[in-house]
Structures are given as structure tokens and as C-alpha cells.
PDB file of N, CA and C in Angstrom:
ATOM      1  N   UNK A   1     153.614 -72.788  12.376  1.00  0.00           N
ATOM      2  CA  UNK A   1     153.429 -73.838  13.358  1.00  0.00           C
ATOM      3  C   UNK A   1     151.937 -73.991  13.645  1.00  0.00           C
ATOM      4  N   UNK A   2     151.114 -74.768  13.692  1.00  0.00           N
ATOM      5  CA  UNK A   2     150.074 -75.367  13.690  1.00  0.00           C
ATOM      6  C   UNK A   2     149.850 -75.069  15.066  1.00  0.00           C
ATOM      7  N   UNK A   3     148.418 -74.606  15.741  1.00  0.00           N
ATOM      8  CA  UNK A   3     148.453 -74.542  17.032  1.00  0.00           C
ATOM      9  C   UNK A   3     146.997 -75.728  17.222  1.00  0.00           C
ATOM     10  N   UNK A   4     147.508 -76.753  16.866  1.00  0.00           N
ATOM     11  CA  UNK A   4     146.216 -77.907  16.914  1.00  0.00           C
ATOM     12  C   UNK A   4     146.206 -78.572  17.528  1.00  0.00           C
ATOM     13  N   UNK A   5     146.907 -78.689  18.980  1.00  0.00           N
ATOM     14  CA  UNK A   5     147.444 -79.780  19.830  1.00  0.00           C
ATOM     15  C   UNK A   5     146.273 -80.910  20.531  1.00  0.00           C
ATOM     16  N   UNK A   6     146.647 -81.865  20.961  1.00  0.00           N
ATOM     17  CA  UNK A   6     145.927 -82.827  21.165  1.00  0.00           C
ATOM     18  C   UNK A   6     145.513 -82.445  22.382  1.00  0.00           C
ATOM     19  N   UNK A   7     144.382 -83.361  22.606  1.00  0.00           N
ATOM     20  CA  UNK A   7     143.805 -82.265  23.836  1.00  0.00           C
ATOM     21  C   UNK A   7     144.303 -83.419  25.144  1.00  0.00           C
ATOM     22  N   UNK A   8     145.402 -83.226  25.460  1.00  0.00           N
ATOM     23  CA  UNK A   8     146.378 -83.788  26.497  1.00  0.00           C
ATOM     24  C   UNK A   8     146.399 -82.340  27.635  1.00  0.00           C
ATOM     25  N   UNK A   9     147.745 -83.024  28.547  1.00  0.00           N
ATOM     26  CA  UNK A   9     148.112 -81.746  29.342  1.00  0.00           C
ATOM     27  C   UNK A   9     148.805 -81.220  28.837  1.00  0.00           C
ATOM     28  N   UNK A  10     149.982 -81.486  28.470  1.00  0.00           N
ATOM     29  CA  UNK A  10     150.658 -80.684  27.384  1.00  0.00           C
ATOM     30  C   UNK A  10     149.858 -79.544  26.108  1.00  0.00           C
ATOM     31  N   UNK A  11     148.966 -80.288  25.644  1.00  0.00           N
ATOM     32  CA  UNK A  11     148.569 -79.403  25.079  1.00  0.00           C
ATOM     33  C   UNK A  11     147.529 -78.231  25.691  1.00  0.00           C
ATOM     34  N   UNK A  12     147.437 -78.956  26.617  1.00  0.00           N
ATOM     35  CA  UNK A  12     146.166 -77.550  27.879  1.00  0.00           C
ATOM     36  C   UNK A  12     147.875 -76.242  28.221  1.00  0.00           C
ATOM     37  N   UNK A  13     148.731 -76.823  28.770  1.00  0.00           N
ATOM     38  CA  UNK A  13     149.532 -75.637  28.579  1.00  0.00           C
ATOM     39  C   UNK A  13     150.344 -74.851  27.264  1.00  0.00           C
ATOM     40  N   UNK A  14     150.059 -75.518  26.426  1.00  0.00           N
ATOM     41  CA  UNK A  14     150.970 -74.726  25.201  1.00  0.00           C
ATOM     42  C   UNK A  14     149.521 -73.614  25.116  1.00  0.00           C
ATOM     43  N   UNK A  15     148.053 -74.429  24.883  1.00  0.00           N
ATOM     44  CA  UNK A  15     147.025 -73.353  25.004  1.00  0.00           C
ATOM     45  C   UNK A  15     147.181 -72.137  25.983  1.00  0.00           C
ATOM     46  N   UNK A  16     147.458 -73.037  26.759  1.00  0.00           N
ATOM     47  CA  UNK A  16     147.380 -71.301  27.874  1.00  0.00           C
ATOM     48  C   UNK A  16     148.264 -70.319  27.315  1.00  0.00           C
ATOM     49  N   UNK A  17     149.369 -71.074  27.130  1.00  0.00           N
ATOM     50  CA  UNK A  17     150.898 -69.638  26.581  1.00  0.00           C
ATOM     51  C   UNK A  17     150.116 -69.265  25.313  1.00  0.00           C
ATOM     52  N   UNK A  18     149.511 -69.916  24.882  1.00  0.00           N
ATOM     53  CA  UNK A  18     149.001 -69.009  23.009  1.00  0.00           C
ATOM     54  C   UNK A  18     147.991 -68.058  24.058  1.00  0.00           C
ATOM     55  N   UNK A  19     147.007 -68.507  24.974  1.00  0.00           N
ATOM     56  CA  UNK A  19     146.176 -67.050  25.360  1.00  0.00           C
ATOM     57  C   UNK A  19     146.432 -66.446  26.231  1.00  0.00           C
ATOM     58  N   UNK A  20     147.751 -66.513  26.042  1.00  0.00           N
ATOM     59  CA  UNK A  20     148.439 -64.760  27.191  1.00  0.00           C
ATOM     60  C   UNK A  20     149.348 -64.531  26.135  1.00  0.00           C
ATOM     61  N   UNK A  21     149.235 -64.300  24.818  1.00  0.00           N
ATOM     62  CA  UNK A  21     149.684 -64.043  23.590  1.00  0.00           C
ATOM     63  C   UNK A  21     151.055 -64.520  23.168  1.00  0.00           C
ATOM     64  N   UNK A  22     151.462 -65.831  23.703  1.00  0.00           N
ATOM     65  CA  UNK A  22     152.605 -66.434  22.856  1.00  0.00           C
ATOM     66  C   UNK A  22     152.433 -66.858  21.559  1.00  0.00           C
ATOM     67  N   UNK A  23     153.432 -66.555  21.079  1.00  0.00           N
ATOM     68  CA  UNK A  23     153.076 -66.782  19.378  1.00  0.00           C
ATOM     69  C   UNK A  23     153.829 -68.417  19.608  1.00  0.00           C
ATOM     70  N   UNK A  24     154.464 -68.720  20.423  1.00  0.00           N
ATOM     71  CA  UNK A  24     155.248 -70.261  20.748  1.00  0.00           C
ATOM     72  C   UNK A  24     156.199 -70.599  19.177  1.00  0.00           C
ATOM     73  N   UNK A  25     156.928 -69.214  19.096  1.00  0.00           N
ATOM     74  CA  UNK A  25     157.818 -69.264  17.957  1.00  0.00           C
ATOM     75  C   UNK A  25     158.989 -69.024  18.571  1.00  0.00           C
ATOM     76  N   UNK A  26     159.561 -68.464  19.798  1.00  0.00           N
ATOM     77  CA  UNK A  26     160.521 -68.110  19.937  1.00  0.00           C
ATOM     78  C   UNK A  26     161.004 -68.989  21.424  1.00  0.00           C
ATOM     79  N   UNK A  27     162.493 -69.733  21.164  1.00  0.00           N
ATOM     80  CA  UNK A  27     163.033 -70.729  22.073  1.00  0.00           C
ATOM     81  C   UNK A  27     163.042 -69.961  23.524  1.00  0.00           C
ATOM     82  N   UNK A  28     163.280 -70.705  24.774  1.00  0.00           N
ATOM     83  CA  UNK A  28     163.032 -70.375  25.782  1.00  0.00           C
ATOM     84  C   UNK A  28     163.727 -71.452  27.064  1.00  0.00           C
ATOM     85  N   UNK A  29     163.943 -71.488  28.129  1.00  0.00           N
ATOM     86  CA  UNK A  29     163.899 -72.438  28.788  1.00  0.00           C
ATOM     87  C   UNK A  29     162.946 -73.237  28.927  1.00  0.00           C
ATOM     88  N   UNK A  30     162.492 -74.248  29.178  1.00  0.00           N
ATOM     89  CA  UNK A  30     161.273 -75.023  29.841  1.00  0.00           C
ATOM     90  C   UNK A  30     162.178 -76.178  30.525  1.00  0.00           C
ATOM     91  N   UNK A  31     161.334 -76.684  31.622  1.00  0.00           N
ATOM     92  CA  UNK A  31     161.494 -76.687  33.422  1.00  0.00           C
ATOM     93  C   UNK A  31     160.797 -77.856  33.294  1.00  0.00           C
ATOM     94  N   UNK A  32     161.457 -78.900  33.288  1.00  0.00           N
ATOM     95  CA  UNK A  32     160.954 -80.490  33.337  1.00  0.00           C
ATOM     96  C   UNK A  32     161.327 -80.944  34.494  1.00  0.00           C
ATOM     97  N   UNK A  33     160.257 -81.396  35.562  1.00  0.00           N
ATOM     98  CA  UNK A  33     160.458 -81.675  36.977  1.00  0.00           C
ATOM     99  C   UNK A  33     159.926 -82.935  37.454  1.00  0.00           C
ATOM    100  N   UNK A  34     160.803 -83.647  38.618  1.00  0.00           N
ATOM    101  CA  UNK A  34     161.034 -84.900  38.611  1.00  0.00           C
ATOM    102  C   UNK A  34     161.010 -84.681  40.394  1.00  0.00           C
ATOM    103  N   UNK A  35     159.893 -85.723  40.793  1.00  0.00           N
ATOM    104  CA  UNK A  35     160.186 -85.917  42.597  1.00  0.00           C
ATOM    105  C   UNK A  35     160.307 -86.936  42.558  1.00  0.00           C
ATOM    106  N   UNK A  36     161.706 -87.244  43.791  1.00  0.00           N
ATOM    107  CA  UNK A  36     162.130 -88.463  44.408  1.00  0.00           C
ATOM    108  C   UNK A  36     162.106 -88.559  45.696  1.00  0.00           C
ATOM    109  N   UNK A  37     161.714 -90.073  46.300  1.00  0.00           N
ATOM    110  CA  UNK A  37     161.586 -90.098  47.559  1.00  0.00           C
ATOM    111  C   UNK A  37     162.792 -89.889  48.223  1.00  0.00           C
ATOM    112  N   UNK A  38     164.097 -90.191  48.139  1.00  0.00           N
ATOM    113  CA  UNK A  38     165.113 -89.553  48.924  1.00  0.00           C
ATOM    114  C   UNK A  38     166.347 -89.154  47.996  1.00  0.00           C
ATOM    115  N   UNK A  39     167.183 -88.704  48.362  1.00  0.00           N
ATOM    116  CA  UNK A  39     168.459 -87.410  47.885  1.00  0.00           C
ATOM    117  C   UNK A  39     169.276 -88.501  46.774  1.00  0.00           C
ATOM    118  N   UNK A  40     169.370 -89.528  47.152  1.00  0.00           N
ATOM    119  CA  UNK A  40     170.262 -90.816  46.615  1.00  0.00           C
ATOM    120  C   UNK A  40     169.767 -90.776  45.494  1.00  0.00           C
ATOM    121  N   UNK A  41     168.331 -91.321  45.208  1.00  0.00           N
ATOM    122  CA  UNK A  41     167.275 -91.233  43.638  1.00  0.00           C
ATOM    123  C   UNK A  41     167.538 -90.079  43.021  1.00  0.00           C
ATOM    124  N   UNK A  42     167.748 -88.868  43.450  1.00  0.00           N
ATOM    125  CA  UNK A  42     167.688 -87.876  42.960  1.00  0.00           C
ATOM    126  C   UNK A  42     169.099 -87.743  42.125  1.00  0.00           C
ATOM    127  N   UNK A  43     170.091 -87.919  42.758  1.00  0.00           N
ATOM    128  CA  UNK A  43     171.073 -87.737  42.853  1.00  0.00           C
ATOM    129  C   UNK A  43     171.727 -88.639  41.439  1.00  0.00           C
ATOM    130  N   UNK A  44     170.643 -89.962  41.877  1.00  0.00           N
ATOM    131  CA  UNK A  44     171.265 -91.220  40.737  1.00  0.00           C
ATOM    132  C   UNK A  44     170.582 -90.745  39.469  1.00  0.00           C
ATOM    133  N   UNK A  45     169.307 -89.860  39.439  1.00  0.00           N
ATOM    134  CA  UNK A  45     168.988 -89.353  37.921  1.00  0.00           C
ATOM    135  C   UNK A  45     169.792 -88.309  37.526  1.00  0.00           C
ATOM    136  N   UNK A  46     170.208 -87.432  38.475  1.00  0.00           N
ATOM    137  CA  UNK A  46     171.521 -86.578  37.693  1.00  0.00           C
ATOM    138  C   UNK A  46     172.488 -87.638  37.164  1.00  0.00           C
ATOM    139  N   UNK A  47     172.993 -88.274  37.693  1.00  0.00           N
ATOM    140  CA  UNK A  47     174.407 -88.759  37.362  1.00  0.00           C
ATOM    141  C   UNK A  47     173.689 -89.878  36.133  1.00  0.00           C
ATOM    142  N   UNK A  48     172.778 -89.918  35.353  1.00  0.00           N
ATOM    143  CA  UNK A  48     172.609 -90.544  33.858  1.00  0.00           C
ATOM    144  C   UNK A  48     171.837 -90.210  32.920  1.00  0.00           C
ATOM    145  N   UNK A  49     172.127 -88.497  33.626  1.00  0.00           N
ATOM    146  CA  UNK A  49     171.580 -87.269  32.122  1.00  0.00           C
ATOM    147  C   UNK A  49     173.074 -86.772  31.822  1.00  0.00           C
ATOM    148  N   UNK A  50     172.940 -87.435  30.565  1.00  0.00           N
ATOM    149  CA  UNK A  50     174.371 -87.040  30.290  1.00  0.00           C
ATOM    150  C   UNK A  50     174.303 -86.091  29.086  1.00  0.00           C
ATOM    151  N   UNK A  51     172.964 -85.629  29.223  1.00  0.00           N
ATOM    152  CA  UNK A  51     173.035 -84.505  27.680  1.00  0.00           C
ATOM    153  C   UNK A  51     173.516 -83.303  28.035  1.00  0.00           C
ATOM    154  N   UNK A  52     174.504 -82.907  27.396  1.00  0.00           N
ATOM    155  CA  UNK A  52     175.263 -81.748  27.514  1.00  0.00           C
ATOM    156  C   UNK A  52     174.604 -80.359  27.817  1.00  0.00           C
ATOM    157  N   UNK A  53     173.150 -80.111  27.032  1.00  0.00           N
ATOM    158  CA  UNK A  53     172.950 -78.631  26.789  1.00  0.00           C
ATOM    159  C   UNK A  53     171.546 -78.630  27.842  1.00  0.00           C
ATOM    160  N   UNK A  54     171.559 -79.935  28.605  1.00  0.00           N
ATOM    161  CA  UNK A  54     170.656 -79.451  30.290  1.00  0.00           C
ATOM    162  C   UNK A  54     171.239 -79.193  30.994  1.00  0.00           C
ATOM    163  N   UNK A  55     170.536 -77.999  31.624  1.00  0.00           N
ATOM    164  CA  UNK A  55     170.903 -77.572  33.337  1.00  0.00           C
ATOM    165  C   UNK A  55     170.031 -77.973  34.295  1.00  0.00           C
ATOM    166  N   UNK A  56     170.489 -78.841  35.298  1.00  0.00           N
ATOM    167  CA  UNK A  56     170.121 -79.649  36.085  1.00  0.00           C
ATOM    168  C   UNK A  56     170.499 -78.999  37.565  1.00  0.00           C
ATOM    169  N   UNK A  57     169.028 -79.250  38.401  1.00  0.00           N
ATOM    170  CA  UNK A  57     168.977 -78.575  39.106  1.00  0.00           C
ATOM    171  C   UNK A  57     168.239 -79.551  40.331  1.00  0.00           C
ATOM    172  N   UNK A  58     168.723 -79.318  41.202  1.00  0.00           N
ATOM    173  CA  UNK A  58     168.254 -80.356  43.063  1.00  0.00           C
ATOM    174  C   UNK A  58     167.758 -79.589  43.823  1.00  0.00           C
ATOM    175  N   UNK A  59     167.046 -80.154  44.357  1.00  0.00           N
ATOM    176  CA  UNK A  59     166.458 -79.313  45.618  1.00  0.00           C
ATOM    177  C   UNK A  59     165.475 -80.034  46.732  1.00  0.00           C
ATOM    178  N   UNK A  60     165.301 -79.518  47.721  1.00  0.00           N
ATOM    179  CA  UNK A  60     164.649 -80.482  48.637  1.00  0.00           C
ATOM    180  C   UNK A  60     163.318 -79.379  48.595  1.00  0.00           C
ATOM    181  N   UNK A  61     161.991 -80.111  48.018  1.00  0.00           N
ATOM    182  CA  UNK A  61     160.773 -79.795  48.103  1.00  0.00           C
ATOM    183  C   UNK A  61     160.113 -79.654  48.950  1.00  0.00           C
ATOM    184  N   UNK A  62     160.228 -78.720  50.032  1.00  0.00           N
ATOM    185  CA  UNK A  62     159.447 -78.850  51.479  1.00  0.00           C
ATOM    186  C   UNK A  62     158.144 -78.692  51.684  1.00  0.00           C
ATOM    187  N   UNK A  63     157.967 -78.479  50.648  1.00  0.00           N
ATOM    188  CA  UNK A  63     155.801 -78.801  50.872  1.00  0.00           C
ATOM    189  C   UNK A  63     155.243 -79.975  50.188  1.00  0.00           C
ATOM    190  N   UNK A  64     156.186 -80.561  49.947  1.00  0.00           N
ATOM    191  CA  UNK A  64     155.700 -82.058  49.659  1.00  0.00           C
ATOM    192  C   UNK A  64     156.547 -83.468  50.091  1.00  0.00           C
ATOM    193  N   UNK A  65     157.930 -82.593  50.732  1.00  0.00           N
ATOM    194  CA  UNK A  65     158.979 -83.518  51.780  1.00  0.00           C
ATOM    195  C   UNK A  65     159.576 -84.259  50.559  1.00  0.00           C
ATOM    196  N   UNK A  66     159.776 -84.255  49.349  1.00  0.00           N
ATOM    197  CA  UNK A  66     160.162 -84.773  48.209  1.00  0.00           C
ATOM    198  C   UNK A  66     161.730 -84.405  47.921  1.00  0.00           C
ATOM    199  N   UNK A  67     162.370 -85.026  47.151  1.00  0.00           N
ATOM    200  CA  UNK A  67     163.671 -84.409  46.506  1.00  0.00           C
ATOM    201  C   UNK A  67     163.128 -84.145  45.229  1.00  0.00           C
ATOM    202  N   UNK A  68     163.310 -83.059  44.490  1.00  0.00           N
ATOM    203  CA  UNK A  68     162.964 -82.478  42.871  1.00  0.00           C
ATOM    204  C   UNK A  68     164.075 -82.319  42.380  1.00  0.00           C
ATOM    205  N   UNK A  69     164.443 -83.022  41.464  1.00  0.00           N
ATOM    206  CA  UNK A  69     165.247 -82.394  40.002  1.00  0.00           C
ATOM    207  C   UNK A  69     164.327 -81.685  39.250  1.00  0.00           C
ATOM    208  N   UNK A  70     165.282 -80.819  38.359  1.00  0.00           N
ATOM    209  CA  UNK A  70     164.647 -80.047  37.441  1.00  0.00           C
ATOM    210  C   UNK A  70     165.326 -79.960  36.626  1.00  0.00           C
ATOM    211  N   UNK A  71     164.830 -80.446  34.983  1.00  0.00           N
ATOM    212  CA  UNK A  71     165.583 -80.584  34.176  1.00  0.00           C
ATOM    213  C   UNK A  71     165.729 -79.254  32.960  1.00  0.00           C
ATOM    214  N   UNK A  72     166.263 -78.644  32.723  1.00  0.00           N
ATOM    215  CA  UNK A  72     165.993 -77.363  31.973  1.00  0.00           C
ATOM    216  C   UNK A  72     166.637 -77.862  30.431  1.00  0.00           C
ATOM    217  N   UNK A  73     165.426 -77.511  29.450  1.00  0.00           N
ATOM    218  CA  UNK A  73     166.241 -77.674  28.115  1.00  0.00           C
ATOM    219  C   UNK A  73     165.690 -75.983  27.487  1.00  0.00           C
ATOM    220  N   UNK A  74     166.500 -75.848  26.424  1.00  0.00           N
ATOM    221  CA  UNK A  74     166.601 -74.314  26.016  1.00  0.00           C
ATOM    222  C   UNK A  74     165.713 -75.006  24.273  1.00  0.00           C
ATOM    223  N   UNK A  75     164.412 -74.357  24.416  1.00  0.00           N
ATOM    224  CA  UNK A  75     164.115 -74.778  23.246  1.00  0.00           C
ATOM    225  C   UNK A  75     162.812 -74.285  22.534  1.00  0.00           C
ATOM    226  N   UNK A  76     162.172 -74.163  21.464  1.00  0.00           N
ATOM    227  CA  UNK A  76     160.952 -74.031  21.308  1.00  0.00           C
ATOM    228  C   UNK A  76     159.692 -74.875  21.627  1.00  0.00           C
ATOM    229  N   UNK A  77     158.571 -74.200  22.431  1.00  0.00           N
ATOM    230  CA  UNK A  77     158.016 -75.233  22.488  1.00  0.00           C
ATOM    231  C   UNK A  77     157.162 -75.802  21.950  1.00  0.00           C
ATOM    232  N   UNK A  78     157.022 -76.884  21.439  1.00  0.00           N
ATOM    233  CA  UNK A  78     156.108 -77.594  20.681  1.00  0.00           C
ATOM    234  C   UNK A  78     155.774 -78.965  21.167  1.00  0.00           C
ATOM    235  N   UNK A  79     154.550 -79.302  20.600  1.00  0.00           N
ATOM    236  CA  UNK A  79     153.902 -80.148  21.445  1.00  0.00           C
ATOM    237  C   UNK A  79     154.538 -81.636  21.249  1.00  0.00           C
ATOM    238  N   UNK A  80     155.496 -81.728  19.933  1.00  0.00           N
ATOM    239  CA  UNK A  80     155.796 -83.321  20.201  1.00  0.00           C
ATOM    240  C   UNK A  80     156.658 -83.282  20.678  1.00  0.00           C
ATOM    241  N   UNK A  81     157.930 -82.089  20.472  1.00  0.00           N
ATOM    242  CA  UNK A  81     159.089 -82.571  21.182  1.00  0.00           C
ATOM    243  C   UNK A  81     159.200 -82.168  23.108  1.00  0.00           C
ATOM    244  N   UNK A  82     158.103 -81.228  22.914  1.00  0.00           N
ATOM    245  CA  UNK A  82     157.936 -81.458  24.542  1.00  0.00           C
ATOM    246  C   UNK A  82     158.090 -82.842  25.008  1.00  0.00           C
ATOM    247  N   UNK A  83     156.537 -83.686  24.740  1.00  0.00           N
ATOM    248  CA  UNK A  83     156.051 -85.078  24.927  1.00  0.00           C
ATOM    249  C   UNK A  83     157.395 -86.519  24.908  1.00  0.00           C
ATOM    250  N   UNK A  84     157.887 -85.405  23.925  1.00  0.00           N
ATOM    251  CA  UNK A  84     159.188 -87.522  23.511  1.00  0.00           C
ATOM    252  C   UNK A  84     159.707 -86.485  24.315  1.00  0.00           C
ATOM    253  N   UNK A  85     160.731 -85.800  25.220  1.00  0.00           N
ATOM    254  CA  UNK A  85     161.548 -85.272  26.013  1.00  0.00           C
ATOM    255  C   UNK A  85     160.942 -85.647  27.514  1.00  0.00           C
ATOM    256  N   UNK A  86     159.972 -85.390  27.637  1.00  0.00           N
ATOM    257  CA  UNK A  86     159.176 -85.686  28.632  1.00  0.00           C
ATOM    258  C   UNK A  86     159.180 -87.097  28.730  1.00  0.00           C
ATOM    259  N   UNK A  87     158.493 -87.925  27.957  1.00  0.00           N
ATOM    260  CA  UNK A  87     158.891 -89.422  28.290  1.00  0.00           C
ATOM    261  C   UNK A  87     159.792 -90.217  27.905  1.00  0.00           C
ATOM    262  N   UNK A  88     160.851 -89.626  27.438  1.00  0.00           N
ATOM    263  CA  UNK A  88     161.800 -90.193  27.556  1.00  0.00           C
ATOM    264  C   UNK A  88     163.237 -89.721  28.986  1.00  0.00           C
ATOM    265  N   UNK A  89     162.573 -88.682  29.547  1.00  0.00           N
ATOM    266  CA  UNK A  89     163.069 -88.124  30.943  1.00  0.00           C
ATOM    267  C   UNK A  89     162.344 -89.287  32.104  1.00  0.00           C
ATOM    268  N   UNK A  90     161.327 -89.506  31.529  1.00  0.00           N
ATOM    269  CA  UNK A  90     159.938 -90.436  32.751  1.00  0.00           C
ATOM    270  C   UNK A  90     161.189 -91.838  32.513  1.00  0.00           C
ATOM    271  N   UNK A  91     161.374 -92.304  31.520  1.00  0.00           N
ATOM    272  CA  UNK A  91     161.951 -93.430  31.528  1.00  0.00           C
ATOM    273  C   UNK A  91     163.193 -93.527  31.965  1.00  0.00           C
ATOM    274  N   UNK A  92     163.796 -92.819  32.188  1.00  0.00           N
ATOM    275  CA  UNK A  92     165.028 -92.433  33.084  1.00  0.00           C
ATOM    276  C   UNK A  92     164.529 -92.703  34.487  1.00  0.00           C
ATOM    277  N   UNK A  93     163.663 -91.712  34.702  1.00  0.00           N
ATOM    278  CA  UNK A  93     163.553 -91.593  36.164  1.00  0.00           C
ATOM    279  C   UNK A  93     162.355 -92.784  36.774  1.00  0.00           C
ATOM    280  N   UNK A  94     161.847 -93.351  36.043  1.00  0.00           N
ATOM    281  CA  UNK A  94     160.623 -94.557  36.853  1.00  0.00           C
ATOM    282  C   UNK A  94     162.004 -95.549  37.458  1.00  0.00           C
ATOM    283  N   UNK A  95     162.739 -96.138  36.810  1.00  0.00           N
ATOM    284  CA  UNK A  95     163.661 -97.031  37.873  1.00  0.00           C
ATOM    285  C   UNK A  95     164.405 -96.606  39.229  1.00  0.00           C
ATOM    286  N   UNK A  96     164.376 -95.053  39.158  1.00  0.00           N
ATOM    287  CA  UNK A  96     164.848 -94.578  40.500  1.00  0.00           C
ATOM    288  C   UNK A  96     163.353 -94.352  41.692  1.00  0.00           C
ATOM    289  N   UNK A  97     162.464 -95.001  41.408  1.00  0.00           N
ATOM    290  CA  UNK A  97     161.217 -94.276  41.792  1.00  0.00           C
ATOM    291  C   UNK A  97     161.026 -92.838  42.012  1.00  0.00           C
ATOM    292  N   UNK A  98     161.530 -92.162  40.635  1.00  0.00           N
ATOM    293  CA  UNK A  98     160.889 -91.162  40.258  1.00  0.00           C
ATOM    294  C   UNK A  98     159.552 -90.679  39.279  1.00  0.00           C
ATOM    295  N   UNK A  99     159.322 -89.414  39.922  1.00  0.00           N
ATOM    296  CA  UNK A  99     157.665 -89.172  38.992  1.00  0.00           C
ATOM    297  C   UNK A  99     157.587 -87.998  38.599  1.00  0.00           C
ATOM    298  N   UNK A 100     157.653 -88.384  36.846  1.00  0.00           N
ATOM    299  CA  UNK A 100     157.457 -86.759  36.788  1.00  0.00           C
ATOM    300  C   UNK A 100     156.373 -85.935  37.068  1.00  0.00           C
ATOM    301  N   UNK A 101     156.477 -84.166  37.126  1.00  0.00           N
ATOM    302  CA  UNK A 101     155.744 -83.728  38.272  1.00  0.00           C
ATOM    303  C   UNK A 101     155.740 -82.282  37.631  1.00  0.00           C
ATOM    304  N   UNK A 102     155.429 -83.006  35.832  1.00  0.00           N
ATOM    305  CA  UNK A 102     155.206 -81.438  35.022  1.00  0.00           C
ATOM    306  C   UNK A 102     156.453 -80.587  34.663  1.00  0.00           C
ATOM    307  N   UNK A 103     155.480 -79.899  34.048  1.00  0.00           N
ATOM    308  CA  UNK A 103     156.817 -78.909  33.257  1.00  0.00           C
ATOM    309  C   UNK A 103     156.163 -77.404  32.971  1.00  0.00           C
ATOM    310  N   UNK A 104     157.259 -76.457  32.651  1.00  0.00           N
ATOM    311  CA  UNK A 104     156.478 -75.036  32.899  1.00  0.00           C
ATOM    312  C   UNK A 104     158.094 -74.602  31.876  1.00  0.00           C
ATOM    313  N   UNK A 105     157.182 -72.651  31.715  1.00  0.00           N
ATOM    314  CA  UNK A 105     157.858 -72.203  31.121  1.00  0.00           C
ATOM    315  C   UNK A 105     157.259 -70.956  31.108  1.00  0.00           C
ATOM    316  N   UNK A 106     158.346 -69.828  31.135  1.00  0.00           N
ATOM    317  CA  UNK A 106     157.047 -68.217  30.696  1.00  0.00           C
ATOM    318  C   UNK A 106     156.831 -68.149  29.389  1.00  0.00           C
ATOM    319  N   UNK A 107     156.085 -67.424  29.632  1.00  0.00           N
ATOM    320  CA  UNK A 107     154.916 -66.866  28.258  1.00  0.00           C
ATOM    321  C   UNK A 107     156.214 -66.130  27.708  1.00  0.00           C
ATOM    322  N   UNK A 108     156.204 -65.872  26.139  1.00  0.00           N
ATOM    323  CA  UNK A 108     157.367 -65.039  25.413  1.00  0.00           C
ATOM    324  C   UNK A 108     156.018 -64.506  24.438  1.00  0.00           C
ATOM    325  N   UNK A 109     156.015 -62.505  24.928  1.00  0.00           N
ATOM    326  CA  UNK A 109     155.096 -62.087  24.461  1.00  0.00           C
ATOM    327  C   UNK A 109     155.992 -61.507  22.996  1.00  0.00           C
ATOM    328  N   UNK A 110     155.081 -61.145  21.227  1.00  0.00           N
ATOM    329  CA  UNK A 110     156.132 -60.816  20.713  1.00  0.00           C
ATOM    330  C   UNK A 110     156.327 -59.492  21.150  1.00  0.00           C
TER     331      UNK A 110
END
């Protein structure tokens, strides 16, 4: 796997996991997160993720008074299919006035 990523945000964090020694070969959760101004928006982007192998997760964000989904996919990470997962999650959620609000994942040392 090529560690040549474009110098985006995405690729500022796959860098970081390569220098706390991820080899970014081995699948993992990663944590795709979404704030909405109230419970309803939130609520209406769960109910039209209909992909089977996310775990989807609500919560009321109290240091930013927000509703957050969190979208969990089980996968390796790499920098394109992060990006098309990522905006194609954004395009889901911009008609609910949602914003995505990043994504994370731990380091997998070998």
C-alpha cells in the first residue's frame, strides 16, 4: 500500500497513524461523525443508512449543544475509500442540515 496521500485532512490523519507506527494494513473500526441541529435531523439520517455492516450511533453533544451520529464502518484504512465514504455520507446528511465533523480511528500497532 502506497503511503503517498494527498496532502488533504484525510491524509494529515492516515500520516499521523503511520507515525505512531501503523503499518494501515490491518481493518479496524473508523468513526465517521455527523452534527445536527436537532434530534429529528439526526434521527432522519439514521433512518436512510440502510447499509447493513454500519453501526450507527446518536447522541446529544453537550459541548457543542449539537445532535451527533456516528457512523462506524469496519475496514482498512485507506485514503480513497475513506474520502468516497466520507462524501458520500456528507451527501446524505447536507439535506438534513447536517455537517460532517470528521472521522477517527486507533492506531493498530503490528
Amino acid at each position: 500500500m502506497s503511503h503517498d496521500f494527498p496532502n488533504d485532512e484525510n491524509g494529515n490523519v492516515l500520516r499521523s497513524l503511520i507515525e505512531r507506527g501503523d503499518l494501515l494494513t490491518e481493518p479496524r473500526e473508523i468513526n465517521y461523525h455527523f452534527i445536527f441541529p436537532t434530534r429529528s435531523q439526526a434521527v432522519g439520517f439514521i433512518e436512510i443508512l440502510t447499509e447493513t455492516q454500519w453501526r450507527l450511533e446518536l447522541f446529544w453533544y453537550d459541548e457543542r449543544q449539537l445532535w451527533q451520529v456516528t457512523v462506524v464502518q469496519h475496514m482498512i484504512p485507506d485514503h480513497s475509500a475513506i474520502t468516497d465514504l466520507e462524501n458520500r455520507l456528507v451527501d446524505m446528511a447536507h439535506p438534513l442540515d447536517g455537517t460532517a465533523d470528521g472521522w477517527g480511528c486507533f492506531a493498530v500497532k503490528p
